[in-house]
PDB file of N, CA and C in Angstrom:
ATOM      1  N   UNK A   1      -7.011  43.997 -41.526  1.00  0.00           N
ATOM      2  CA  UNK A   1      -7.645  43.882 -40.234  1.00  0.00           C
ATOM      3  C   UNK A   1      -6.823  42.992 -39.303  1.00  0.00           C
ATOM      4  N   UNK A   2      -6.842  42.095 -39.420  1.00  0.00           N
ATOM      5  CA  UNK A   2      -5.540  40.597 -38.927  1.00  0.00           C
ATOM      6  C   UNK A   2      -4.367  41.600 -38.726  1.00  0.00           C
ATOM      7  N   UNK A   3      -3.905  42.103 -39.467  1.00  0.00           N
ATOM      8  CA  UNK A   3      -2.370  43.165 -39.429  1.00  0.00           C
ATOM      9  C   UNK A   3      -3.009  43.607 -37.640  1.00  0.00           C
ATOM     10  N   UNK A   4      -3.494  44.698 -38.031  1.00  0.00           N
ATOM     11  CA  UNK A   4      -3.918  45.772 -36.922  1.00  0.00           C
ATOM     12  C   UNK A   4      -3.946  45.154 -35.657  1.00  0.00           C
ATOM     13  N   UNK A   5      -4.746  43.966 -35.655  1.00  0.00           N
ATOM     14  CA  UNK A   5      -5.121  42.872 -34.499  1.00  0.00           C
ATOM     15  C   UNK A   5      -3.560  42.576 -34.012  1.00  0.00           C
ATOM     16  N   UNK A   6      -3.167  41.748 -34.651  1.00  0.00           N
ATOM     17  CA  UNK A   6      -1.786  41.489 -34.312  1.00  0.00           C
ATOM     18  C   UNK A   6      -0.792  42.674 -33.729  1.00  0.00           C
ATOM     19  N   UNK A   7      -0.845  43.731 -33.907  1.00  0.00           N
ATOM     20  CA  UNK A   7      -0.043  45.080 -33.868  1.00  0.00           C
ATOM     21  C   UNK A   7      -0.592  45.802 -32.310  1.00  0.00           C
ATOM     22  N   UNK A   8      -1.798  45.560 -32.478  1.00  0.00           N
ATOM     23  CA  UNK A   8      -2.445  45.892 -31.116  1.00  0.00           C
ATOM     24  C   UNK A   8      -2.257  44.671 -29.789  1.00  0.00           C
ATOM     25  N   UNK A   9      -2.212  43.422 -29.863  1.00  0.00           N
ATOM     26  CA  UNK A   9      -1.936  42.265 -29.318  1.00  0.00           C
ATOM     27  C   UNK A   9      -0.507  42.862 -28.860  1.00  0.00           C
ATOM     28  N   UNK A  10       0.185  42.835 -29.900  1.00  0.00           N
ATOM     29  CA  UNK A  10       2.069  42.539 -29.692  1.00  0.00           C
ATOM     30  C   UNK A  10       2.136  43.998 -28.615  1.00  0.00           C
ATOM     31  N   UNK A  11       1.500  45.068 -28.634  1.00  0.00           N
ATOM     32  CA  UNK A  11       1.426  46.345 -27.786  1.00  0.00           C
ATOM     33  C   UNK A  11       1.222  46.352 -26.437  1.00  0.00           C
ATOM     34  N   UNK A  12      -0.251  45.568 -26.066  1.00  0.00           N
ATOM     35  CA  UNK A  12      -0.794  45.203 -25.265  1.00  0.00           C
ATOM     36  C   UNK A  12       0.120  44.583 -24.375  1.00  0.00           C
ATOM     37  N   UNK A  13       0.723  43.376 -25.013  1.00  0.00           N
ATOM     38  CA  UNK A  13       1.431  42.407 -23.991  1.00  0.00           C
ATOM     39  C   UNK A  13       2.875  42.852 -24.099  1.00  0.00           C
ATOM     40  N   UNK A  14       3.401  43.352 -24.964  1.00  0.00           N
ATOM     41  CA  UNK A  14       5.028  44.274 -24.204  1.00  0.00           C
ATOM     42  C   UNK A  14       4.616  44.929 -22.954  1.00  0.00           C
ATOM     43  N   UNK A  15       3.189  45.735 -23.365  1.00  0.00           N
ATOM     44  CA  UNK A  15       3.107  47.169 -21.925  1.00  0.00           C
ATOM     45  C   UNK A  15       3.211  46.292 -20.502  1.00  0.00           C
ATOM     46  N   UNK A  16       2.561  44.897 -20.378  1.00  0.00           N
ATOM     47  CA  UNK A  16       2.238  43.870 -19.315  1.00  0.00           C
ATOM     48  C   UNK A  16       3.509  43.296 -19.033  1.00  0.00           C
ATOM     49  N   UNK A  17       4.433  43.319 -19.877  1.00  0.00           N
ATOM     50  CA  UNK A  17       6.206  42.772 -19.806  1.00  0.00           C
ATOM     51  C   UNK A  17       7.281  43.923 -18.924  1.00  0.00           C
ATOM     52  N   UNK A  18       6.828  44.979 -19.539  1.00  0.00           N
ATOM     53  CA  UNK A  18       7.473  46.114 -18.792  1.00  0.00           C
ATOM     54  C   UNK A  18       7.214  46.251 -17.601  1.00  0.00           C
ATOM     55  N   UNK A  19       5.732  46.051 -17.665  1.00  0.00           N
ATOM     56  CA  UNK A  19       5.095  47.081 -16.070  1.00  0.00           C
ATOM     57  C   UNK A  19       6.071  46.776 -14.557  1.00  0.00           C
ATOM     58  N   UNK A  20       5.513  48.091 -14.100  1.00  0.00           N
ATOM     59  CA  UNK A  20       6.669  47.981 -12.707  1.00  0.00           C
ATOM     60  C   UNK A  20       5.723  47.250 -11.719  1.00  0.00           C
ATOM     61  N   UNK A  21       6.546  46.714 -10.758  1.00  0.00           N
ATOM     62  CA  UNK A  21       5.587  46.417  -9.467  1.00  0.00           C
ATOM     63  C   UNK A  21       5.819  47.355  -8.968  1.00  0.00           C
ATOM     64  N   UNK A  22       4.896  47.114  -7.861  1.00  0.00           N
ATOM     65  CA  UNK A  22       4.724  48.105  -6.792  1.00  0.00           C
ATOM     66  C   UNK A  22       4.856  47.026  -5.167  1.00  0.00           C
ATOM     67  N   UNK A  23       5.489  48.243  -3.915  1.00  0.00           N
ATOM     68  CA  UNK A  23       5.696  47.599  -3.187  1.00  0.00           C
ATOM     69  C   UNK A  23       5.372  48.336  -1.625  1.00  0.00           C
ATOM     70  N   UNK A  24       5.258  47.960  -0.764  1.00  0.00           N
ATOM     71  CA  UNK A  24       5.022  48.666   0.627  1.00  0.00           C
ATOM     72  C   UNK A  24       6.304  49.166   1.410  1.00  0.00           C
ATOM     73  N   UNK A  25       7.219  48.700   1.397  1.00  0.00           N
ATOM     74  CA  UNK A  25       8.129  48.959   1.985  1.00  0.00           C
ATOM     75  C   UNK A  25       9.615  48.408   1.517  1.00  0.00           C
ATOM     76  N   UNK A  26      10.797  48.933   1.165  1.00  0.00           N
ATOM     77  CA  UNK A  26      11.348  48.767   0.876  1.00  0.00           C
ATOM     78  C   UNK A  26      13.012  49.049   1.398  1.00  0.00           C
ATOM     79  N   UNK A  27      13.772  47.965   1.765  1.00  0.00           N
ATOM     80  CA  UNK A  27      15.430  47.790   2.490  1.00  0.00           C
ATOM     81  C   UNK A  27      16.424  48.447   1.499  1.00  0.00           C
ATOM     82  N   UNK A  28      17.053  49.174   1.947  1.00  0.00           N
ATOM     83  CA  UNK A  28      17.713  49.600   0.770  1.00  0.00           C
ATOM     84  C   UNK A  28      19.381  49.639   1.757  1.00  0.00           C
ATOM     85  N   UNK A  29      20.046  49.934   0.575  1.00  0.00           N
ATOM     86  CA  UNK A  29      21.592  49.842   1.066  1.00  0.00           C
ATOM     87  C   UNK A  29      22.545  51.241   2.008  1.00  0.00           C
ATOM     88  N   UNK A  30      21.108  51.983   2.371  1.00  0.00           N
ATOM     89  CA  UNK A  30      21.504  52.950   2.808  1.00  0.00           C
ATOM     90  C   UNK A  30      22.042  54.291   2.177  1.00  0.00           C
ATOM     91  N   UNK A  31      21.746  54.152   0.648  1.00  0.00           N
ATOM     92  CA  UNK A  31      22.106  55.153  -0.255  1.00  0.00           C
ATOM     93  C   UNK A  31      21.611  55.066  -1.721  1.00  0.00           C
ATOM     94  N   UNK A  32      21.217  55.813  -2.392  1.00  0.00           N
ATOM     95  CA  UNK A  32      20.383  56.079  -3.190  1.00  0.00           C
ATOM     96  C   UNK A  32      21.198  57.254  -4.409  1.00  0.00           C
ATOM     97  N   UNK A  33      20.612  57.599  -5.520  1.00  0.00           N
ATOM     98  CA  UNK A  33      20.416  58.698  -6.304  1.00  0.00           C
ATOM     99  C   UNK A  33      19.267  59.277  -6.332  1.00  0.00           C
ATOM    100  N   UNK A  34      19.219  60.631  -5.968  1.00  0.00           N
ATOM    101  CA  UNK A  34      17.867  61.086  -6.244  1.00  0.00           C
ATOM    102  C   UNK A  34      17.969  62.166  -7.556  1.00  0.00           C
ATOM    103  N   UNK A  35      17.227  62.044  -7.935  1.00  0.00           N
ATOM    104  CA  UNK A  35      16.466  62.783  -9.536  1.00  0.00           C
ATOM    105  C   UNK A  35      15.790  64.395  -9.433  1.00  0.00           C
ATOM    106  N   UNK A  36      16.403  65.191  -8.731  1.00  0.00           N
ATOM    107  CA  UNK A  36      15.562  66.521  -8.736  1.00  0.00           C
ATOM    108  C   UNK A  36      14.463  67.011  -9.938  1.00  0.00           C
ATOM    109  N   UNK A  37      13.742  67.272 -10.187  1.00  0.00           N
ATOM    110  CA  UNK A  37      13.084  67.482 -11.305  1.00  0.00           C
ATOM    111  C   UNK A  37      12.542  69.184 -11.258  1.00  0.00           C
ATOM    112  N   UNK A  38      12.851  69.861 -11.621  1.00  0.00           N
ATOM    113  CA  UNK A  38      12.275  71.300 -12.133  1.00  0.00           C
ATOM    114  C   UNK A  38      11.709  71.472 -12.804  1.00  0.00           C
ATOM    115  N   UNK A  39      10.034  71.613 -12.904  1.00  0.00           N
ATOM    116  CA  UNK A  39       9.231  71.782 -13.966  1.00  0.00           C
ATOM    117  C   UNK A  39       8.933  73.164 -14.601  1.00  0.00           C
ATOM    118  N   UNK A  40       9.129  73.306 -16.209  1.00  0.00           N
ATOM    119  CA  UNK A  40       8.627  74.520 -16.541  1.00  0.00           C
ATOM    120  C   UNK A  40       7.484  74.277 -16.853  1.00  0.00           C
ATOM    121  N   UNK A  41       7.215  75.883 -17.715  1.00  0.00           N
ATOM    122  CA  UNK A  41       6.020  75.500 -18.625  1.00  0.00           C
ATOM    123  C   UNK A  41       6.204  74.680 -19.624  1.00  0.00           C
ATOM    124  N   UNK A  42       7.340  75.064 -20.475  1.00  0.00           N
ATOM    125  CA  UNK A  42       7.345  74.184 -21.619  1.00  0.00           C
ATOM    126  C   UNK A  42       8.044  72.852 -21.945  1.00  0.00           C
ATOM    127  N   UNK A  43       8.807  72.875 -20.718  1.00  0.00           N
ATOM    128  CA  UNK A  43       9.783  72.289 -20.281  1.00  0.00           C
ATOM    129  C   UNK A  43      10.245  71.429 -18.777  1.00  0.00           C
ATOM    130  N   UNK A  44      10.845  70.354 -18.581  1.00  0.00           N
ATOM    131  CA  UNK A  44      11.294  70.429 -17.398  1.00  0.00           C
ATOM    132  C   UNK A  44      12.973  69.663 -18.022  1.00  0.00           C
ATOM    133  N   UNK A  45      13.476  69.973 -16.304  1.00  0.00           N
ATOM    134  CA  UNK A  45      15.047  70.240 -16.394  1.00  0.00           C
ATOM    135  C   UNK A  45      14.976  68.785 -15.039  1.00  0.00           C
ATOM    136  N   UNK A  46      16.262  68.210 -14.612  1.00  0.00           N
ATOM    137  CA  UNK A  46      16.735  67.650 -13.728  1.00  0.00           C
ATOM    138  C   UNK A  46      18.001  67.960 -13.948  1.00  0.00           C
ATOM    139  N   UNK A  47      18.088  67.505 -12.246  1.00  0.00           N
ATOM    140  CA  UNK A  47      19.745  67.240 -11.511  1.00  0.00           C
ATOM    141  C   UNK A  47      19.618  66.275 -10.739  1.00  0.00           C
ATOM    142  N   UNK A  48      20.273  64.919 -10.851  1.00  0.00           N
ATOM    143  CA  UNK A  48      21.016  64.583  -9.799  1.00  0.00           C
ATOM    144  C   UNK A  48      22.222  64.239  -9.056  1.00  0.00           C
ATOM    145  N   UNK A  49      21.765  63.578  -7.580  1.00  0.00           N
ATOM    146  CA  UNK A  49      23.025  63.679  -6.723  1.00  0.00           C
ATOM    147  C   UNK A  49      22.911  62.319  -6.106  1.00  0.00           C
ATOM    148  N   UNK A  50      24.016  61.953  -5.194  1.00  0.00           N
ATOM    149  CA  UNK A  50      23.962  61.008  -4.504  1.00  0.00           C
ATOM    150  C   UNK A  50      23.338  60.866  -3.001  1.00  0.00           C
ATOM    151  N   UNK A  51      22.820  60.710  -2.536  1.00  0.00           N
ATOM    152  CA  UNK A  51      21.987  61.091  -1.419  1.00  0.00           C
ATOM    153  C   UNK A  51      22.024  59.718  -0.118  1.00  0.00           C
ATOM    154  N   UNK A  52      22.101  59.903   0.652  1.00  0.00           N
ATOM    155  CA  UNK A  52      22.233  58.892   2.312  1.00  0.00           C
ATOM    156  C   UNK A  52      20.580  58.937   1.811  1.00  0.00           C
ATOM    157  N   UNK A  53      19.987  57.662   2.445  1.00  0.00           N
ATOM    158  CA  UNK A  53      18.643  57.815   2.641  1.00  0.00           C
ATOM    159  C   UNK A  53      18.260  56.342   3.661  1.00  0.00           C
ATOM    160  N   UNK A  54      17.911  56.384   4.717  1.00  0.00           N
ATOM    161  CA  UNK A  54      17.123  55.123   5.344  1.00  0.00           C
ATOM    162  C   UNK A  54      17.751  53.804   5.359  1.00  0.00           C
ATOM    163  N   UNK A  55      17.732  52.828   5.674  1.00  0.00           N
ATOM    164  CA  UNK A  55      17.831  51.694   4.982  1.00  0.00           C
ATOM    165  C   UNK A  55      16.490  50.663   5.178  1.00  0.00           C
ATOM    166  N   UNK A  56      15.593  51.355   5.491  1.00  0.00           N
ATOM    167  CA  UNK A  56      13.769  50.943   5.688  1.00  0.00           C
ATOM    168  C   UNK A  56      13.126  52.071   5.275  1.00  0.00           C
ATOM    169  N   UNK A  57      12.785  51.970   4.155  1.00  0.00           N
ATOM    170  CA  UNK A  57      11.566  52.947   3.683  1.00  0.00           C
ATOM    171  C   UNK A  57      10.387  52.063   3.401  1.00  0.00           C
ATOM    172  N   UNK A  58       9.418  52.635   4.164  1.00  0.00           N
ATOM    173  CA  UNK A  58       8.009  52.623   4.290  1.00  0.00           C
ATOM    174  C   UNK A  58       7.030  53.546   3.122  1.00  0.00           C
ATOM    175  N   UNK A  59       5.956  53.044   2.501  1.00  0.00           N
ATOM    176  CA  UNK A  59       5.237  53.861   1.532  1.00  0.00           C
ATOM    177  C   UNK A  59       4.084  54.801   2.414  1.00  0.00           C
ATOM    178  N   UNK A  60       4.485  55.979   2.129  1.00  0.00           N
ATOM    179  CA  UNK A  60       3.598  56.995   2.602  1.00  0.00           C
ATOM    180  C   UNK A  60       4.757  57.924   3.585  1.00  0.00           C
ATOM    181  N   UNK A  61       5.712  57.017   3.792  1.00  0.00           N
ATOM    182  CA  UNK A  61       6.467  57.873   5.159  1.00  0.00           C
ATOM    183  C   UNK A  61       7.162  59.234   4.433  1.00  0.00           C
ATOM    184  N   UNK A  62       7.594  60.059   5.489  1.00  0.00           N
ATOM    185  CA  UNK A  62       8.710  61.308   5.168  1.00  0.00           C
ATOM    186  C   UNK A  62       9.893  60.875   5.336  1.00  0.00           C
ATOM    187  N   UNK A  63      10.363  60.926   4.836  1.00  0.00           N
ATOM    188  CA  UNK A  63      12.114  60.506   5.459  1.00  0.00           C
ATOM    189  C   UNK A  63      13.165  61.288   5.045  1.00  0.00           C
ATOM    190  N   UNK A  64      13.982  61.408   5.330  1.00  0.00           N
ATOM    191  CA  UNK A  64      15.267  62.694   6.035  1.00  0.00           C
ATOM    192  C   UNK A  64      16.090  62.188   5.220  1.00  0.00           C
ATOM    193  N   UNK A  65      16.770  63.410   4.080  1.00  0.00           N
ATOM    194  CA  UNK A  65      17.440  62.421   3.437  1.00  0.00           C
ATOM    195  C   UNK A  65      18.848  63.693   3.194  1.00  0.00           C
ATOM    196  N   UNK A  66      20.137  62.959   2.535  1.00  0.00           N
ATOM    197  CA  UNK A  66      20.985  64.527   2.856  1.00  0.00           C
ATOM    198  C   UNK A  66      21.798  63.977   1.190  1.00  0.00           C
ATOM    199  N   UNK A  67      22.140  64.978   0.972  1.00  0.00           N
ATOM    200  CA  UNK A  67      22.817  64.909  -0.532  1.00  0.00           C
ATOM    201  C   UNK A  67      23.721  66.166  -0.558  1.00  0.00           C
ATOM    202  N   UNK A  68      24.907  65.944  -1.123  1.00  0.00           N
ATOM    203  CA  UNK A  68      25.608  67.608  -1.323  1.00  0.00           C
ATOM    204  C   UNK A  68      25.678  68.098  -3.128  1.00  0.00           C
ATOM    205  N   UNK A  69      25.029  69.711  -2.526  1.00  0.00           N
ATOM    206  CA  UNK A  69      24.886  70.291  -3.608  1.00  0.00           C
ATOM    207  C   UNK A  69      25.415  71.589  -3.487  1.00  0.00           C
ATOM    208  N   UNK A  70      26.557  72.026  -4.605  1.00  0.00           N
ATOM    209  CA  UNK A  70      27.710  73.138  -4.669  1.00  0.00           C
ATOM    210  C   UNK A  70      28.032  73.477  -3.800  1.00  0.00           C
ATOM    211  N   UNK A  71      28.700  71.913  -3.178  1.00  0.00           N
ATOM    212  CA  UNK A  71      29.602  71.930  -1.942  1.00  0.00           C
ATOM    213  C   UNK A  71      29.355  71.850  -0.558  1.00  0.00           C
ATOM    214  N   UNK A  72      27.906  71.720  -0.837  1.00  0.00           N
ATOM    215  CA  UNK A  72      27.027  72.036   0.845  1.00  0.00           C
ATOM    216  C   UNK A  72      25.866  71.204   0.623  1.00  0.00           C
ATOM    217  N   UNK A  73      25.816  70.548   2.283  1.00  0.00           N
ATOM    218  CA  UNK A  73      25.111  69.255   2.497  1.00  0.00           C
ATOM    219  C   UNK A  73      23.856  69.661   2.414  1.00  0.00           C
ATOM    220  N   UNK A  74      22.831  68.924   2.009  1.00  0.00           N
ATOM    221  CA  UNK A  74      21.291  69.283   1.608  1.00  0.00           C
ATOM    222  C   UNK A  74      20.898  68.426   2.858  1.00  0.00           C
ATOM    223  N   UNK A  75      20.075  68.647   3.537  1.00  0.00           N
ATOM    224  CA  UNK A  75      19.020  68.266   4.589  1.00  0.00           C
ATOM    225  C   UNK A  75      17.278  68.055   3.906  1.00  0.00           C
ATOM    226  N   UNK A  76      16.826  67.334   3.690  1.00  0.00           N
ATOM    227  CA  UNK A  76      16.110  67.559   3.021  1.00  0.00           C
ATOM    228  C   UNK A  76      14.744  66.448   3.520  1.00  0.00           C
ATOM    229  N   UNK A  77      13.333  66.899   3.665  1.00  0.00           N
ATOM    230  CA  UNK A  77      12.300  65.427   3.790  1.00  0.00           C
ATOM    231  C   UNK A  77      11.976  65.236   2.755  1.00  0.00           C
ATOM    232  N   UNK A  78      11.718  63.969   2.348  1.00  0.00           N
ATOM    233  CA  UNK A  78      11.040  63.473   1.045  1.00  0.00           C
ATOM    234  C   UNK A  78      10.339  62.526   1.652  1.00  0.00           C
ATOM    235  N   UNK A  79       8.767  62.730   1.106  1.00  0.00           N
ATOM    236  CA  UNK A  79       7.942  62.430   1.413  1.00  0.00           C
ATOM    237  C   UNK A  79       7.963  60.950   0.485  1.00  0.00           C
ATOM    238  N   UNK A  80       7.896  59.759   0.566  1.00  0.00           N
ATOM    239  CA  UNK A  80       7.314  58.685  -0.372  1.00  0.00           C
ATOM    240  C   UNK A  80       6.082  57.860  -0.925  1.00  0.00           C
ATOM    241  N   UNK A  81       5.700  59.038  -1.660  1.00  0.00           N
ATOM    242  CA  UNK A  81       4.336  58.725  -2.235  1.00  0.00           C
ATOM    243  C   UNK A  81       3.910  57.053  -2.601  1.00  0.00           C
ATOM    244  N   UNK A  82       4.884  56.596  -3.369  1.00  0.00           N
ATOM    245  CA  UNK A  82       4.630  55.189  -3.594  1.00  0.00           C
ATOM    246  C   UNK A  82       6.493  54.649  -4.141  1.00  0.00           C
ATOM    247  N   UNK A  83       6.483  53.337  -3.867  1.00  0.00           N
ATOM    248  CA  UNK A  83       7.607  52.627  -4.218  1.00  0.00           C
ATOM    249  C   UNK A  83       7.469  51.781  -5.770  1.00  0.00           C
ATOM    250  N   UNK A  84       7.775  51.949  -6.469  1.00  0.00           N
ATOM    251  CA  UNK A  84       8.169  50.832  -7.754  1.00  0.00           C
ATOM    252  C   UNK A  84       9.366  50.456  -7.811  1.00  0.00           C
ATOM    253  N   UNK A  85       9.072  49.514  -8.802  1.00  0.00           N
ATOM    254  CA  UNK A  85      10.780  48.300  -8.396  1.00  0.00           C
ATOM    255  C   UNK A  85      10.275  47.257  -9.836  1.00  0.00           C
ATOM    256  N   UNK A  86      11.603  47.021 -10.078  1.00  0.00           N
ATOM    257  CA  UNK A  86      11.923  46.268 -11.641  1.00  0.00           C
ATOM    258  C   UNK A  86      13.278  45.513 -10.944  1.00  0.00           C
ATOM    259  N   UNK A  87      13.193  44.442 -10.494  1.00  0.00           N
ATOM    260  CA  UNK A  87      14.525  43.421 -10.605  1.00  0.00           C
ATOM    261  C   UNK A  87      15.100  43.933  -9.328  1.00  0.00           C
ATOM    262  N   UNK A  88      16.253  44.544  -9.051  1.00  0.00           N
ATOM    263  CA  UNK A  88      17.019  44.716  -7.657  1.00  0.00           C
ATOM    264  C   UNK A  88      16.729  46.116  -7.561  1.00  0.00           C
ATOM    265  N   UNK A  89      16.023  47.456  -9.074  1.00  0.00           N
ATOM    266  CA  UNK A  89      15.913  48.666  -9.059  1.00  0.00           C
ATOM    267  C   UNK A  89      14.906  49.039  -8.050  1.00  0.00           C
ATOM    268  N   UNK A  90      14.624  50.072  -7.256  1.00  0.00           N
ATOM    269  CA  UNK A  90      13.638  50.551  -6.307  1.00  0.00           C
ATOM    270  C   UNK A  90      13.178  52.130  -6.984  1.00  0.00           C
ATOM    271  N   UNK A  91      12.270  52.801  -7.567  1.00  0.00           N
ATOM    272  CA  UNK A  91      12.235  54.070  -7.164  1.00  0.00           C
ATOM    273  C   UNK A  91      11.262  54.876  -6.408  1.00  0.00           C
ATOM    274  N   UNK A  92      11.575  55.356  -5.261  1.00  0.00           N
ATOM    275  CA  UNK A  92      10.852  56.057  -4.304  1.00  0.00           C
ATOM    276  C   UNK A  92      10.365  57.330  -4.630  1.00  0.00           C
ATOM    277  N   UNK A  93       9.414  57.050  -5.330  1.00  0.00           N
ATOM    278  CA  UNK A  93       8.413  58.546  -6.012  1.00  0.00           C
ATOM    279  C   UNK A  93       8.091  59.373  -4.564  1.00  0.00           C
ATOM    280  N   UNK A  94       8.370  60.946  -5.185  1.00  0.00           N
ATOM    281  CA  UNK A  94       7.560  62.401  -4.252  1.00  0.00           C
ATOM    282  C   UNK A  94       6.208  62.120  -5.019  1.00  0.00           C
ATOM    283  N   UNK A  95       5.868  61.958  -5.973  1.00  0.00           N
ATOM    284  CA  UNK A  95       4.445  61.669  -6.302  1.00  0.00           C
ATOM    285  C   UNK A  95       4.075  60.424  -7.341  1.00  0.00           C
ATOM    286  N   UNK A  96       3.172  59.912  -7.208  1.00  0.00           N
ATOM    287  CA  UNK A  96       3.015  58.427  -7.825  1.00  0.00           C
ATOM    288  C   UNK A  96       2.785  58.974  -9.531  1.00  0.00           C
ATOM    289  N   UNK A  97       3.615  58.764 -10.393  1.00  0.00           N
ATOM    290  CA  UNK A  97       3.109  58.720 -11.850  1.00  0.00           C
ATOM    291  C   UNK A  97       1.540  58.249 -11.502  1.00  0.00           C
ATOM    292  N   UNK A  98       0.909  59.124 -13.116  1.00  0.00           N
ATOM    293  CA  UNK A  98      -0.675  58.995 -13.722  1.00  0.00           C
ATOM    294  C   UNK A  98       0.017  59.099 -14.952  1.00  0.00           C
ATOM    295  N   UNK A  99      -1.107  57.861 -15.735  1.00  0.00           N
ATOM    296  CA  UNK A  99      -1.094  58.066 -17.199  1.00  0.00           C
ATOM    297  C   UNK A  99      -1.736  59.333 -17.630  1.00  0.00           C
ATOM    298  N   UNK A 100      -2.566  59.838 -16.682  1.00  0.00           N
ATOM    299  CA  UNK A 100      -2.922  61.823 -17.298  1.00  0.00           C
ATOM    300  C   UNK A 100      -2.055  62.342 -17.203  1.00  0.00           C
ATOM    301  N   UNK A 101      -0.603  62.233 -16.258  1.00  0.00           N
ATOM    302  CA  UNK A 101       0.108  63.322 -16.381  1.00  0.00           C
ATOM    303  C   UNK A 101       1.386  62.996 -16.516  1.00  0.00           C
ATOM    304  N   UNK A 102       2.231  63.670 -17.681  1.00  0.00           N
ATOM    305  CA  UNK A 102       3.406  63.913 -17.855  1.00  0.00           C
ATOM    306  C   UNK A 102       4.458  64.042 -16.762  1.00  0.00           C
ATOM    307  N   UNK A 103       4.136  64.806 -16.226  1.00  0.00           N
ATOM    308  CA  UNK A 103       4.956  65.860 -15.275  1.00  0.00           C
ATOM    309  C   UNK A 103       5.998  64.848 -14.555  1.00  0.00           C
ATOM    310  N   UNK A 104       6.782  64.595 -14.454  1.00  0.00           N
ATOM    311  CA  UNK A 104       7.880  63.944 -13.549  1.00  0.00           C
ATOM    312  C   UNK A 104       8.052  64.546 -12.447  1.00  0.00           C
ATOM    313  N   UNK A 105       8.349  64.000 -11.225  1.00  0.00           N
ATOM    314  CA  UNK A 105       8.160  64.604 -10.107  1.00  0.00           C
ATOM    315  C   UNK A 105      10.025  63.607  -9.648  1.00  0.00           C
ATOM    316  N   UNK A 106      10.325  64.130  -8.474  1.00  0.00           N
ATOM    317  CA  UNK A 106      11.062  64.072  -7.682  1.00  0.00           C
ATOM    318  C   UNK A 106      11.455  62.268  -7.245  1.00  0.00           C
ATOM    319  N   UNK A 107      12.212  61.955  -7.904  1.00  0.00           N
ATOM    320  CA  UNK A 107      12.569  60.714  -7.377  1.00  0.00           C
ATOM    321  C   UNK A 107      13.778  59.706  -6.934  1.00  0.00           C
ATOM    322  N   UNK A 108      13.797  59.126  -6.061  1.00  0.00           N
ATOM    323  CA  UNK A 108      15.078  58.101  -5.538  1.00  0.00           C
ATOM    324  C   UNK A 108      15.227  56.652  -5.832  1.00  0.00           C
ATOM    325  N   UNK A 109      16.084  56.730  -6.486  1.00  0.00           N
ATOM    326  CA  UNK A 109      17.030  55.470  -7.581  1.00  0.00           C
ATOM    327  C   UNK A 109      17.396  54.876  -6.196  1.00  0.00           C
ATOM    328  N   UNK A 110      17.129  53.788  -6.107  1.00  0.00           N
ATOM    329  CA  UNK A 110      18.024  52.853  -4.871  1.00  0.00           C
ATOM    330  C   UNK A 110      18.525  51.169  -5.941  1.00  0.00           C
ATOM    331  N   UNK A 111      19.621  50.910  -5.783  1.00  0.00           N
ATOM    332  CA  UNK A 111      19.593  49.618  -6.222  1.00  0.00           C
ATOM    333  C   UNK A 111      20.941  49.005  -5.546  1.00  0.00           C
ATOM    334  N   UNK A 112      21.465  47.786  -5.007  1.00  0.00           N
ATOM    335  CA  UNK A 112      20.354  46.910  -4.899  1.00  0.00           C
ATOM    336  C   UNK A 112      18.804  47.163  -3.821  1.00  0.00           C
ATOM    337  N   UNK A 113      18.264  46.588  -4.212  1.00  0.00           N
ATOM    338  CA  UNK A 113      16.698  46.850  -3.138  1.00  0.00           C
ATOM    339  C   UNK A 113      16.127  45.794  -2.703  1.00  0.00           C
ATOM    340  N   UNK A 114      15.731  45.251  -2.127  1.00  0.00           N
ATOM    341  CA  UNK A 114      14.614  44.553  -1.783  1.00  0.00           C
ATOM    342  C   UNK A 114      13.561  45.238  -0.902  1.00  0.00           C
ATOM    343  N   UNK A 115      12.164  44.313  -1.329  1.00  0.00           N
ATOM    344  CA  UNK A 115      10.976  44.949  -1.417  1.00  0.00           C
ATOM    345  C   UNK A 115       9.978  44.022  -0.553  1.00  0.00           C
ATOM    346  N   UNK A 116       9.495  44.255  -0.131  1.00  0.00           N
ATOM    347  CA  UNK A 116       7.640  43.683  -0.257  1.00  0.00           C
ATOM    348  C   UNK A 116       5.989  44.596  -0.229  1.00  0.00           C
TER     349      UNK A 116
END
């Protein structure tokens, strides 16, 4: 019983060590990686690229972002559902992770970042 306790404790407080913050708006260096994500059924696939994006992103905003893909510039809005951030990392989710759902959605790697 004591085992289990302990095993569940040591679980508990890694998940609280990891966790990301979250932030409203976020300065970035004017360039990013973004994470394409293609979902199957059984499966999903990514690509990414290097992408221009803002150097003020706001949570909730659309923002205009351009990346080249097989040779030709992508124009593209990405909407920013929510911002998380770990240390100088930023990522600007198309949709906010749920612990119900798997599914990875569309996202932009910015680092360095600052946040609030």
């Amino acid at each position: 019983m004591i085992k289990h306790t302990i095993t569940f404790l040591l679980i508990a407080f890694s998940s609280f060590a990891t966790a990301d913050d979250w932030a409203s708006i976020a300065s970035t260096p004017g360039y990013g990686r973004i994470e394409i994500v293609s979902d199957y059924l059984l499966f999903s696939s990514a690509k990414s690229f290097d992408a221009k994006i803002p150097k003020l992103v706001k949570e909730g905003s659309s923002i205009t972002i351009f990346y080249k893909q097989d040779d030709k510039v992508v124009t593209r809005e990405f909407v920013v559902a929510g911002i998380s951030t770990k240390g100088e990392l930023c990522r600007l989710h198309s949709e906010l992770p749920s612990r119900f759902s798997s599914s990875p959605s569309d996202t932009i790697y910015v680092k360095p970042c600052r946040y609030k």
